[in-house]
PDB file of N, CA and C in Angstrom:
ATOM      1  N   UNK A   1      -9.650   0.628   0.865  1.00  0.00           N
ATOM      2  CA  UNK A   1     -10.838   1.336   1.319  1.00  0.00           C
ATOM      3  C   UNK A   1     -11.590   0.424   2.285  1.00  0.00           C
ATOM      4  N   UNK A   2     -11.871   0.598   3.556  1.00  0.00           N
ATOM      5  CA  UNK A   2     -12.610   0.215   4.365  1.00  0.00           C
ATOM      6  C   UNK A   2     -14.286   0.158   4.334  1.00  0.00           C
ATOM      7  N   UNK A   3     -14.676  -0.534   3.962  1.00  0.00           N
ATOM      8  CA  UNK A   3     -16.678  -0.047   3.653  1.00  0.00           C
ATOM      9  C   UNK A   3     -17.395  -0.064   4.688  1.00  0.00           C
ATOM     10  N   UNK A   4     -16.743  -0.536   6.081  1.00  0.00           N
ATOM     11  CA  UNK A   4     -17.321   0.393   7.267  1.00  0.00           C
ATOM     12  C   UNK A   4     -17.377   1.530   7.657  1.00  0.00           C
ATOM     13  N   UNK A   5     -16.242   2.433   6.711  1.00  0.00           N
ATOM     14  CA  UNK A   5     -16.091   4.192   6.983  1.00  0.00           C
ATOM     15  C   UNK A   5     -17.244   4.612   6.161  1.00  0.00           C
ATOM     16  N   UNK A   6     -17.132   3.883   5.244  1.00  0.00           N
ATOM     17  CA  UNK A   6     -18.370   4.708   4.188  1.00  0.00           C
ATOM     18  C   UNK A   6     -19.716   5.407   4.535  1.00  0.00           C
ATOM     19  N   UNK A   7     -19.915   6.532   4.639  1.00  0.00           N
ATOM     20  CA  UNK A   7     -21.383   6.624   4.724  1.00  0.00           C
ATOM     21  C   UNK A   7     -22.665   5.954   3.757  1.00  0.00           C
ATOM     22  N   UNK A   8     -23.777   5.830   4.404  1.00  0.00           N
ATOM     23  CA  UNK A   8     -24.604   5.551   3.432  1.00  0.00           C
ATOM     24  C   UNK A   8     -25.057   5.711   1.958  1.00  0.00           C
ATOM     25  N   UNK A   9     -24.833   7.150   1.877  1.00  0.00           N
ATOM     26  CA  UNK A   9     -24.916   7.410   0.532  1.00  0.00           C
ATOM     27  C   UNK A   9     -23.832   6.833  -0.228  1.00  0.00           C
ATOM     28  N   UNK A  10     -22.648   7.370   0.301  1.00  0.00           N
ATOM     29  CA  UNK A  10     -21.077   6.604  -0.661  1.00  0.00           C
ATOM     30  C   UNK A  10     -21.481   5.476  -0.757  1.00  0.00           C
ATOM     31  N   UNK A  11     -21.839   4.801   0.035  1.00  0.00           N
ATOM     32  CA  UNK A  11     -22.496   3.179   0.224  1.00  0.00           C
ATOM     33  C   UNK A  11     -23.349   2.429  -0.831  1.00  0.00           C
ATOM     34  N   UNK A  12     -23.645   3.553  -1.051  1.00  0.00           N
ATOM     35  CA  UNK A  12     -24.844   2.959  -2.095  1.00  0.00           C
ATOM     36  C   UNK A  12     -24.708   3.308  -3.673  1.00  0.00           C
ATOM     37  N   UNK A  13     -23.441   4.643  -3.595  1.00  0.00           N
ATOM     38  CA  UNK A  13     -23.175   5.031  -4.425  1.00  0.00           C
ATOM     39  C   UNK A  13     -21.933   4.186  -4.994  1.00  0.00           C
ATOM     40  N   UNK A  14     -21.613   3.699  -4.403  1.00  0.00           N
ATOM     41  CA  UNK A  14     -20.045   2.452  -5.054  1.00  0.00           C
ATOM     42  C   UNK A  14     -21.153   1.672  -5.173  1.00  0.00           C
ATOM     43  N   UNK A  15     -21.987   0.948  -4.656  1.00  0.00           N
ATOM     44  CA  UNK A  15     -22.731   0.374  -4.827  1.00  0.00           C
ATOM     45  C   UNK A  15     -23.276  -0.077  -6.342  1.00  0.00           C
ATOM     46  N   UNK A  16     -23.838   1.179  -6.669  1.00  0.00           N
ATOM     47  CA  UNK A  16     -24.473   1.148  -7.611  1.00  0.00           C
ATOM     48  C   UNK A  16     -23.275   1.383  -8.971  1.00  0.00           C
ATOM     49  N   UNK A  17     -21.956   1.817  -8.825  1.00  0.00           N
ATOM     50  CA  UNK A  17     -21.202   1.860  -9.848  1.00  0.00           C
ATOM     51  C   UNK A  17     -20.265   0.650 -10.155  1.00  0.00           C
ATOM     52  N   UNK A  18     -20.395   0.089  -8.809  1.00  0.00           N
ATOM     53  CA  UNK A  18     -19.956  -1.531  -8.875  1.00  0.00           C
ATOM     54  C   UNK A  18     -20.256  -2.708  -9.800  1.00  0.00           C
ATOM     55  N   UNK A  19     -21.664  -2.115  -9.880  1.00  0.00           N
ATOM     56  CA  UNK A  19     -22.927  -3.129 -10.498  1.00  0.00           C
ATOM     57  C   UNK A  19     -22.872  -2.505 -11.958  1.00  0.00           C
ATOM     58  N   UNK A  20     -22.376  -1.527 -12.029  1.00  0.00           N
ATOM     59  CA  UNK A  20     -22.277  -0.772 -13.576  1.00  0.00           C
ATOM     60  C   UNK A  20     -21.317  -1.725 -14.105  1.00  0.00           C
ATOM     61  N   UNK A  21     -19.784  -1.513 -13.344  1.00  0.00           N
ATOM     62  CA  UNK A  21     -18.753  -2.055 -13.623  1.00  0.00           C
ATOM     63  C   UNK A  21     -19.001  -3.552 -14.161  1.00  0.00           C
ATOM     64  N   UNK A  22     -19.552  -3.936 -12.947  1.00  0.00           N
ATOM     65  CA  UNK A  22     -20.010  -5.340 -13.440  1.00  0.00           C
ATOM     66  C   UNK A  22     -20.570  -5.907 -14.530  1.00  0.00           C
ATOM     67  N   UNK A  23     -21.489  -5.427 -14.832  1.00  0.00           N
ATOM     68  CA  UNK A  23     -22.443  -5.241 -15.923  1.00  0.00           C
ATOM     69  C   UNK A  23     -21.486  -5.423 -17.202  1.00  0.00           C
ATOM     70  N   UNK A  24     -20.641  -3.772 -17.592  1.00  0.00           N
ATOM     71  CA  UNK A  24     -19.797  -3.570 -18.796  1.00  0.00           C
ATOM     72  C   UNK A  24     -18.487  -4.956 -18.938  1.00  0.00           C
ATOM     73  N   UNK A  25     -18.418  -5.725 -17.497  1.00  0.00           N
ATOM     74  CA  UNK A  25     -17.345  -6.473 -17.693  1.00  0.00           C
ATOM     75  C   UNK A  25     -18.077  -7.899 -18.394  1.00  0.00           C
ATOM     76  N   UNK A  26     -19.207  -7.901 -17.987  1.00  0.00           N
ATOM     77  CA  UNK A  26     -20.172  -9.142 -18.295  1.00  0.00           C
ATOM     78  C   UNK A  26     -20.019  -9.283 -20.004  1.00  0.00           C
ATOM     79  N   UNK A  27     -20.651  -8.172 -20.154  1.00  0.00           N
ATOM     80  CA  UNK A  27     -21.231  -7.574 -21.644  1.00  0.00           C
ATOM     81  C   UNK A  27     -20.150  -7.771 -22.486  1.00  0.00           C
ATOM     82  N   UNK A  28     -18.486  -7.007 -21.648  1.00  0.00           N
ATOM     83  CA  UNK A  28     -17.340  -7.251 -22.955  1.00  0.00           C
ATOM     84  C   UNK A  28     -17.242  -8.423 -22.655  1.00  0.00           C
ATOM     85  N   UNK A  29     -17.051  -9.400 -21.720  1.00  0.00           N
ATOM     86  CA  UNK A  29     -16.354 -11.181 -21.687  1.00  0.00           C
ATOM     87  C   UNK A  29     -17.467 -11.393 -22.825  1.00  0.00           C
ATOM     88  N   UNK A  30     -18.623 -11.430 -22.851  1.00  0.00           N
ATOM     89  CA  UNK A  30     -19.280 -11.681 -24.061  1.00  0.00           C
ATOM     90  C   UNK A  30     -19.339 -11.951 -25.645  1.00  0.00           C
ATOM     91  N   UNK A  31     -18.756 -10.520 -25.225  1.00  0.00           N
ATOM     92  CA  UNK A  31     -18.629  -9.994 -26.985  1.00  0.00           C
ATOM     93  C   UNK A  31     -17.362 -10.883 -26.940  1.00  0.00           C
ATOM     94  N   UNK A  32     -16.159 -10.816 -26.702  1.00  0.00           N
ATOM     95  CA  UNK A  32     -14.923 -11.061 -26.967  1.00  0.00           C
ATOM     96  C   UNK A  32     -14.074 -11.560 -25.165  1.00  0.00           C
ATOM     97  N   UNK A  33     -13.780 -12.565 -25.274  1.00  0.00           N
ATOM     98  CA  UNK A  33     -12.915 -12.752 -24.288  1.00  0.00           C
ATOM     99  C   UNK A  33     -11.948 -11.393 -23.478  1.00  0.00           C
ATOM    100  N   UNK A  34     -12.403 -11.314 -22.487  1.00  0.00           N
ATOM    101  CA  UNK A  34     -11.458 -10.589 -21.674  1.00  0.00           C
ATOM    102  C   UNK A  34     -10.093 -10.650 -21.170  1.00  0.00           C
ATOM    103  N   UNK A  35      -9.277  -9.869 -20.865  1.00  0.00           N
ATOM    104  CA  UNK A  35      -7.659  -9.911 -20.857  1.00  0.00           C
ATOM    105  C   UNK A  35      -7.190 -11.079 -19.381  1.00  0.00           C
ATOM    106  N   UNK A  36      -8.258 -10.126 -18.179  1.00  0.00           N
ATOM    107  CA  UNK A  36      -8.531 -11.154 -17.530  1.00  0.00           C
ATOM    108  C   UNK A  36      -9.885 -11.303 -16.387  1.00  0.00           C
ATOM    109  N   UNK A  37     -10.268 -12.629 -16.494  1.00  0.00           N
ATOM    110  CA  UNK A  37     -11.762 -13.064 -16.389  1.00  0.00           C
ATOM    111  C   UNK A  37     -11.881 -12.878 -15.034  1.00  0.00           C
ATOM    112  N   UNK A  38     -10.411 -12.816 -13.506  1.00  0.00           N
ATOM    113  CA  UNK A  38     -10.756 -12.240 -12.959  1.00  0.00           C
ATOM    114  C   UNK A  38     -11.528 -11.249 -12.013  1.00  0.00           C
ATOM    115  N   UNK A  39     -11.282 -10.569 -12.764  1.00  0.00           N
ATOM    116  CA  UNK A  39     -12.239  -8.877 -12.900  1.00  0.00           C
ATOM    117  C   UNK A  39     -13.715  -9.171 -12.715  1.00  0.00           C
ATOM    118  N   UNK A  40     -14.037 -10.239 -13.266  1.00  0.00           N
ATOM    119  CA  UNK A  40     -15.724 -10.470 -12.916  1.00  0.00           C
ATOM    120  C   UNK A  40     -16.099 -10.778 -11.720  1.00  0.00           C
ATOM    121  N   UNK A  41     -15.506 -11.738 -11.569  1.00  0.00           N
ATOM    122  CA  UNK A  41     -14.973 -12.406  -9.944  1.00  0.00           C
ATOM    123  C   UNK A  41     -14.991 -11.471  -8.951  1.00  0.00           C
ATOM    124  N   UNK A  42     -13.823 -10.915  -9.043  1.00  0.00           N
ATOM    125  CA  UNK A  42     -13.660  -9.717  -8.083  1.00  0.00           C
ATOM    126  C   UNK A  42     -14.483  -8.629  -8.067  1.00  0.00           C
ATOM    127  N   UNK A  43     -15.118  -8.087  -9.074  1.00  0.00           N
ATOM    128  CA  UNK A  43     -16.519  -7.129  -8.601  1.00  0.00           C
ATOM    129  C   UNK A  43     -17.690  -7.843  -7.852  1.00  0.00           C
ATOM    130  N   UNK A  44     -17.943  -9.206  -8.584  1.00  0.00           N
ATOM    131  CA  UNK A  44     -19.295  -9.837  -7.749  1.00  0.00           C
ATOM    132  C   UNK A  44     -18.665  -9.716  -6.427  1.00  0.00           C
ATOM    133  N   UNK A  45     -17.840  -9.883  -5.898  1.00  0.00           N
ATOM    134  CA  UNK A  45     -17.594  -9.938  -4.789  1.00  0.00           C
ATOM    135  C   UNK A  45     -17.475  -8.599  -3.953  1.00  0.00           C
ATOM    136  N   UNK A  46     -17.133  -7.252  -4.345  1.00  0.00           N
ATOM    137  CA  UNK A  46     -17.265  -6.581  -4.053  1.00  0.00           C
ATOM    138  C   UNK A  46     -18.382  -6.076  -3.708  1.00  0.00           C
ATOM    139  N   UNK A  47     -19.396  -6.428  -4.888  1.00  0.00           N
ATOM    140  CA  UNK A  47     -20.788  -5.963  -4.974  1.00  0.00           C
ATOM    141  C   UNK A  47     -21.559  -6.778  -3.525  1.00  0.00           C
ATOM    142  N   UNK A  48     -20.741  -7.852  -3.315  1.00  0.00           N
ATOM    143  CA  UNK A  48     -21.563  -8.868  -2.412  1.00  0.00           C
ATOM    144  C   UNK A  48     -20.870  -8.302  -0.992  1.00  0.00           C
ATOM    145  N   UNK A  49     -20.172  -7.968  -0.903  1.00  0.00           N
ATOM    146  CA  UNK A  49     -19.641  -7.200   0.400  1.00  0.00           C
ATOM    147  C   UNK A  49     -19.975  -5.501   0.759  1.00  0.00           C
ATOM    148  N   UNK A  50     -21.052  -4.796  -0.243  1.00  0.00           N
ATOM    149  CA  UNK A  50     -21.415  -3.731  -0.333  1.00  0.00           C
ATOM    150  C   UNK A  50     -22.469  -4.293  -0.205  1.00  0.00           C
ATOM    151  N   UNK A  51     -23.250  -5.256  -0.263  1.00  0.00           N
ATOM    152  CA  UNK A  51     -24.616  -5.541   0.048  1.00  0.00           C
ATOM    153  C   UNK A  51     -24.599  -6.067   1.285  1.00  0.00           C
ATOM    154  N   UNK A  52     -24.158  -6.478   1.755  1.00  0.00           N
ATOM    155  CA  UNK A  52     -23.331  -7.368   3.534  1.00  0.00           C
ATOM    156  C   UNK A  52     -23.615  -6.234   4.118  1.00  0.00           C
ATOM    157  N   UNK A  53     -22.706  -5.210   4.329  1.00  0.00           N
ATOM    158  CA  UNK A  53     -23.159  -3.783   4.869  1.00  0.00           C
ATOM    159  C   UNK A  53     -23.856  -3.290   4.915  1.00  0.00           C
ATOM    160  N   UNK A  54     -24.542  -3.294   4.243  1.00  0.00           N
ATOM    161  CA  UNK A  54     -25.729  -2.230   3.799  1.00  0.00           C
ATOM    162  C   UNK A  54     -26.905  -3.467   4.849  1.00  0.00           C
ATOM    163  N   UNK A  55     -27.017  -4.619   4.806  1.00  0.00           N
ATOM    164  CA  UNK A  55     -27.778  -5.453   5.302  1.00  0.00           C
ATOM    165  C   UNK A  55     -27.437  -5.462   7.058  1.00  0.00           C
ATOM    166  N   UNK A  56     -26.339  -5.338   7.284  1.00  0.00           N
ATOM    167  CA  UNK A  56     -25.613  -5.152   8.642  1.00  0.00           C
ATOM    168  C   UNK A  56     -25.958  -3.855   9.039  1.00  0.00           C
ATOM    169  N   UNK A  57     -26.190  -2.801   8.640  1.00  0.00           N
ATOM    170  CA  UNK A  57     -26.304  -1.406   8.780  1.00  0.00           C
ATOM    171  C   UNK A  57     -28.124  -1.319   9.272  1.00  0.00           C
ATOM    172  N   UNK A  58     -28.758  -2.415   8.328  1.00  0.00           N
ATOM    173  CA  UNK A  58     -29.968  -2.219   8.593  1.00  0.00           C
ATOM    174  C   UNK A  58     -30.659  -2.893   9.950  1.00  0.00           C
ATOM    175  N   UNK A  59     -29.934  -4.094   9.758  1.00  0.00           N
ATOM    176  CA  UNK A  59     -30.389  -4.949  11.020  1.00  0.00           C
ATOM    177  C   UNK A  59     -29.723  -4.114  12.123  1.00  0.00           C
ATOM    178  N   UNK A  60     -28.509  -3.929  12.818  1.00  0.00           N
ATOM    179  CA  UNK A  60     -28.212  -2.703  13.523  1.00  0.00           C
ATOM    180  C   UNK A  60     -29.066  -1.813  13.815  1.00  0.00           C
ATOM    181  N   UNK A  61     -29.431  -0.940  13.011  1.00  0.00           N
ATOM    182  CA  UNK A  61     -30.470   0.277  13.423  1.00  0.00           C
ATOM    183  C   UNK A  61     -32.290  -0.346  13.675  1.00  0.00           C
ATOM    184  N   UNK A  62     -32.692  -1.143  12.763  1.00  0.00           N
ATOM    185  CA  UNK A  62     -33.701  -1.655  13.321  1.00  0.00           C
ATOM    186  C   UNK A  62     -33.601  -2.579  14.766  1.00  0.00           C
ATOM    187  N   UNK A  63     -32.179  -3.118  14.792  1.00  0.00           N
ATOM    188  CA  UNK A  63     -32.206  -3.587  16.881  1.00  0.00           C
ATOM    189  C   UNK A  63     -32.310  -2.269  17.615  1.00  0.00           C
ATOM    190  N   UNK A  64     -31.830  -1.186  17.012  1.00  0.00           N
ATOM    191  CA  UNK A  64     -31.394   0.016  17.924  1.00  0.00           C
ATOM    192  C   UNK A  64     -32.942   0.336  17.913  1.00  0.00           C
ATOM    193  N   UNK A  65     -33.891   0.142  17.014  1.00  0.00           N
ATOM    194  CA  UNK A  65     -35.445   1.492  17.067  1.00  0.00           C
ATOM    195  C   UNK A  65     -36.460   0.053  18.274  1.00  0.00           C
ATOM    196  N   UNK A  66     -36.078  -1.133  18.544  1.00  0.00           N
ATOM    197  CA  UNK A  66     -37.005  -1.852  19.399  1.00  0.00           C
ATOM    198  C   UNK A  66     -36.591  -2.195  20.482  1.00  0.00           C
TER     199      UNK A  66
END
């Protein structure tokens, strides 16, 4: 999946289920060791490249309104 195709809303909407994901993976490594620790890794990072965009998207349109 490319997260430059994404529209804004999808944008914000992986966004925000990313951070879910994240969350439930936090919570089980917690309780009990996870299969693999991975998985944590790789969402923060996702989550951090869905926030990149979203920050790129903004600076973009605020150069475009001055």
């Amino acid at each position: 999946m490319d997260i430059m195709q994404l529209s804004n809303k999808d944008l914000h909407d992986n966004l925000r289920d990313e951070r879910v994901q994240l969350q439930k993976l936090k919570f089980g490594h917690a309780v009990s060791p996870i299969e693999n620790p991975q998985k944590i890794s790789a969402s923060k990072k996702m989550v951090a490249r869905y926030l990149t965009e979203m920050t790129r998207r903004r600076k973009l349109a605020k150069g475009q309104s001055n």
